[in-house]
Structure formats: structure tokens, C-alpha cells
Protein backbone atom coordinates (compact mmCIF):
# COMPACT_ATOMS: atom_id res chain seq x y z
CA UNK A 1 -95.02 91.03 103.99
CA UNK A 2 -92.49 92.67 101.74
CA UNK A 3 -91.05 96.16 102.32
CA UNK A 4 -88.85 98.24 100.61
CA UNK A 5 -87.83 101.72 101.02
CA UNK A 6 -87.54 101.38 105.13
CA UNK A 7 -85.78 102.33 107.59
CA UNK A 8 -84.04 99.39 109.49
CA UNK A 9 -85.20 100.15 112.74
CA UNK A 10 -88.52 99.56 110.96
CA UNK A 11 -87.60 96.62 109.47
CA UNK A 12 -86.30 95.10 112.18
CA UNK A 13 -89.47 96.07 114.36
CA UNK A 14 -91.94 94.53 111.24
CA UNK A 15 -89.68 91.49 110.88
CA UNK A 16 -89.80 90.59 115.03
CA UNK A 17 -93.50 90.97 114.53
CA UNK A 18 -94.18 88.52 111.32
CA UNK A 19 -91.23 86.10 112.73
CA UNK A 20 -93.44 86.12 115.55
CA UNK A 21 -96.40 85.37 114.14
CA UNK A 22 -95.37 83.11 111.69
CA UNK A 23 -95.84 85.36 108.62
CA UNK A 24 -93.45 85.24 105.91
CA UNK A 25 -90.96 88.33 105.03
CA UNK A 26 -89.14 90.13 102.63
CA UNK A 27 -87.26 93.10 102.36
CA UNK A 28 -84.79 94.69 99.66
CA UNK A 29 -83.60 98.21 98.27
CA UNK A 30 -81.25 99.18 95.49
CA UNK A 31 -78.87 101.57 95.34
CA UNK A 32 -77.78 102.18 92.19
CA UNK A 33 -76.11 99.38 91.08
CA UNK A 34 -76.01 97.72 94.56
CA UNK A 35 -78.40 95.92 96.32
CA UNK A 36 -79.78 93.70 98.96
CA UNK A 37 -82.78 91.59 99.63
CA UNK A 38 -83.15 89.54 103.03
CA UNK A 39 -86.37 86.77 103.16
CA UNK A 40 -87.30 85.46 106.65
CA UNK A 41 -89.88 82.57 105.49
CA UNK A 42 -90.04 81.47 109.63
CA UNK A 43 -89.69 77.47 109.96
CA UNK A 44 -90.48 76.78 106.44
CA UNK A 45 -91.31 72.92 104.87
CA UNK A 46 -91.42 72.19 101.24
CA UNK A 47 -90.45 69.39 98.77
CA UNK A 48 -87.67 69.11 96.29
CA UNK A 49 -87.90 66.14 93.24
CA UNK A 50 -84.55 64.69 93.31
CA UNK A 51 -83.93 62.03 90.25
CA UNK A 52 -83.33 58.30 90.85
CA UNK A 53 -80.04 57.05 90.06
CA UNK A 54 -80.54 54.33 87.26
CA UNK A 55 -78.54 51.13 88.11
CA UNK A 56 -76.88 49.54 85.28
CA UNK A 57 -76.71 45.89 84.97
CA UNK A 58 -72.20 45.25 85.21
CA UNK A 59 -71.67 43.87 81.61
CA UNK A 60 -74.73 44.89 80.46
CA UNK A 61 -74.03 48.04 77.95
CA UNK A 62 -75.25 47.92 74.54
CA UNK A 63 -78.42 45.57 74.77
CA UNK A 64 -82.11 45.87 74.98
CA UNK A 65 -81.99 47.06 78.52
CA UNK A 66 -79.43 49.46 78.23
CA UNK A 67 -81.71 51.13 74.98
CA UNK A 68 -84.64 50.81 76.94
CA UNK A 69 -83.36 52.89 79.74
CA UNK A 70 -82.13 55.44 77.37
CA UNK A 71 -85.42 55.98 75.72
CA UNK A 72 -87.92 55.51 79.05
CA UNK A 73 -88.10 58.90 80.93
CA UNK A 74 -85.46 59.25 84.17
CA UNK A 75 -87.48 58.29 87.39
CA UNK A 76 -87.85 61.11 90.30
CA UNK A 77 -88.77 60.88 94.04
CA UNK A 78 -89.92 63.76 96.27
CA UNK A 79 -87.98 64.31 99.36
CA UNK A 80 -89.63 66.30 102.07
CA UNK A 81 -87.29 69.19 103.62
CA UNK A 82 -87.45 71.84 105.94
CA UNK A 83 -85.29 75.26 107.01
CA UNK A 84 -85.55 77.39 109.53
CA UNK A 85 -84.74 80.76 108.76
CA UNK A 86 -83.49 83.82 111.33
CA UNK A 87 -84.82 86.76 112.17
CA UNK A 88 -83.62 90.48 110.32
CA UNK A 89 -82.12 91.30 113.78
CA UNK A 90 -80.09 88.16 114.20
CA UNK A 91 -78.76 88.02 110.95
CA UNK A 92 -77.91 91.61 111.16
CA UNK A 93 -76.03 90.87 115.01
CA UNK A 94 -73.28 88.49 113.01
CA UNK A 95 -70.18 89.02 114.95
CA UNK A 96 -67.55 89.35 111.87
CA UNK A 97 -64.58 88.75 113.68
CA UNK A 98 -62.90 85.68 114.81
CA UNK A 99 -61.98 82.63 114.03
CA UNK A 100 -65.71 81.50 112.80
CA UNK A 101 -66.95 84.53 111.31
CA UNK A 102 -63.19 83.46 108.99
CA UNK A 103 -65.09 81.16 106.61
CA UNK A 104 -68.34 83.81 106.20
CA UNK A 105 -65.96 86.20 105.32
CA UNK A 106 -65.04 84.59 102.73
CA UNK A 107 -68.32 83.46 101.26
CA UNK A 108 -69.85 87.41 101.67
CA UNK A 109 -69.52 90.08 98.98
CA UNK A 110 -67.24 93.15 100.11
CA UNK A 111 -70.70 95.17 98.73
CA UNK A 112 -72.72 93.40 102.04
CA UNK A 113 -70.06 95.49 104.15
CA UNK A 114 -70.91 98.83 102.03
CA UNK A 115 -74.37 98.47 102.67
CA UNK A 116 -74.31 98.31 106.15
């Protein structure tokens, strides 16, 4: 589901009810040149390729296997992850003062505060 142009006692009443039922959501708005968008993808799974680390023989770097390696493609596995992401309401119910909201405040742009 993806809204836009809501009010947020509407998106926070749509969001409870896809959270709920395990529906995926999105929601944004602009404002001129400020913005936000907030996803809710429930407890989502997926899988990330992540490149094997060659390991180089010790002595071994200007040879036949060190060319080789160069030339053959890099190697990749696929590791299997998963998030769980918050509901609108909770993320909206973040307690900004204190000594843990300290670090957040940091990491959040003073235009998140304008917004609200």
C-alpha cells in the first residue's frame, strides 16, 4: 500500500491495519523542497551477494596464480538476512530526549523535526 497526500491520523490507522496483516507500506509527501517517506515492509527476509575474500598465497605475488586470480571473475556467496521493521505509530512515539534518544539526535536531519 502506498499513500501520499494523508492525513496522519490516516496513516497511522492504514499502517496498524497492513502491519497487521502483513502487507507492506509506504508513505511520503513533499513540501517544497522538503520531504519524507516512511516504508513499514513488516518482518521482511531477503538475500544480499556479499563477495568472497580471495586468499593470497604469502610469497606468492607476481606468478601464475597471482595473474590467474586477477583475470578469473571475483567469487560471491548469498547470505540470507532478515529485518523487522516498526509500525508508523511507533516510529512516530520516539521519545527525543534523554540520554538514548542523544545518539539519534545526532544521526536525524533538523528537517525530520520541521516536518513534524
Amino acid at each position: 500500500v502506498c499513500l501520499t497526500c494523508c492525513s496522519r491520523e490516516s496513516m497511522v490507522k492504514i499502517n496498524q491495519i497492513c502491519h497487521k496483516n502483513g502487507i507492506k507500506f509506504f508513505t511520503g509527501d513533499v513540501f517544497g523542497y522538503h520531504g519524507y517517506m516512511f516504508a513499514d515492509l513488516g518482518d521482511h527476509e531477503f538475500v544480499e551477494e556479499k563477495p568472497k575474500v580471495a586468499k593470497v598465497s604469502a610469497g606468492v605475488e607476481d606468478g601464475p596464480e597471482a595473474k590467474r586470480a586477477r583475470l578469473e571473475p571475483p567469487e560471491t556467496t548469498m547470505v540470507k538476512k532478515r529485518l523487522e521493521f516498526c509500525p508508523l505509530r511507533d516510529a512516530l512515539a520516539v521519545e527525543w530526549r534523554g540520554e538514548k534518544a542523544t545518539a539519534a539526535l545526532r544521526r536525524t536531519a533538523p528537517d525530520y523535526f520541521l516536518l513534524q
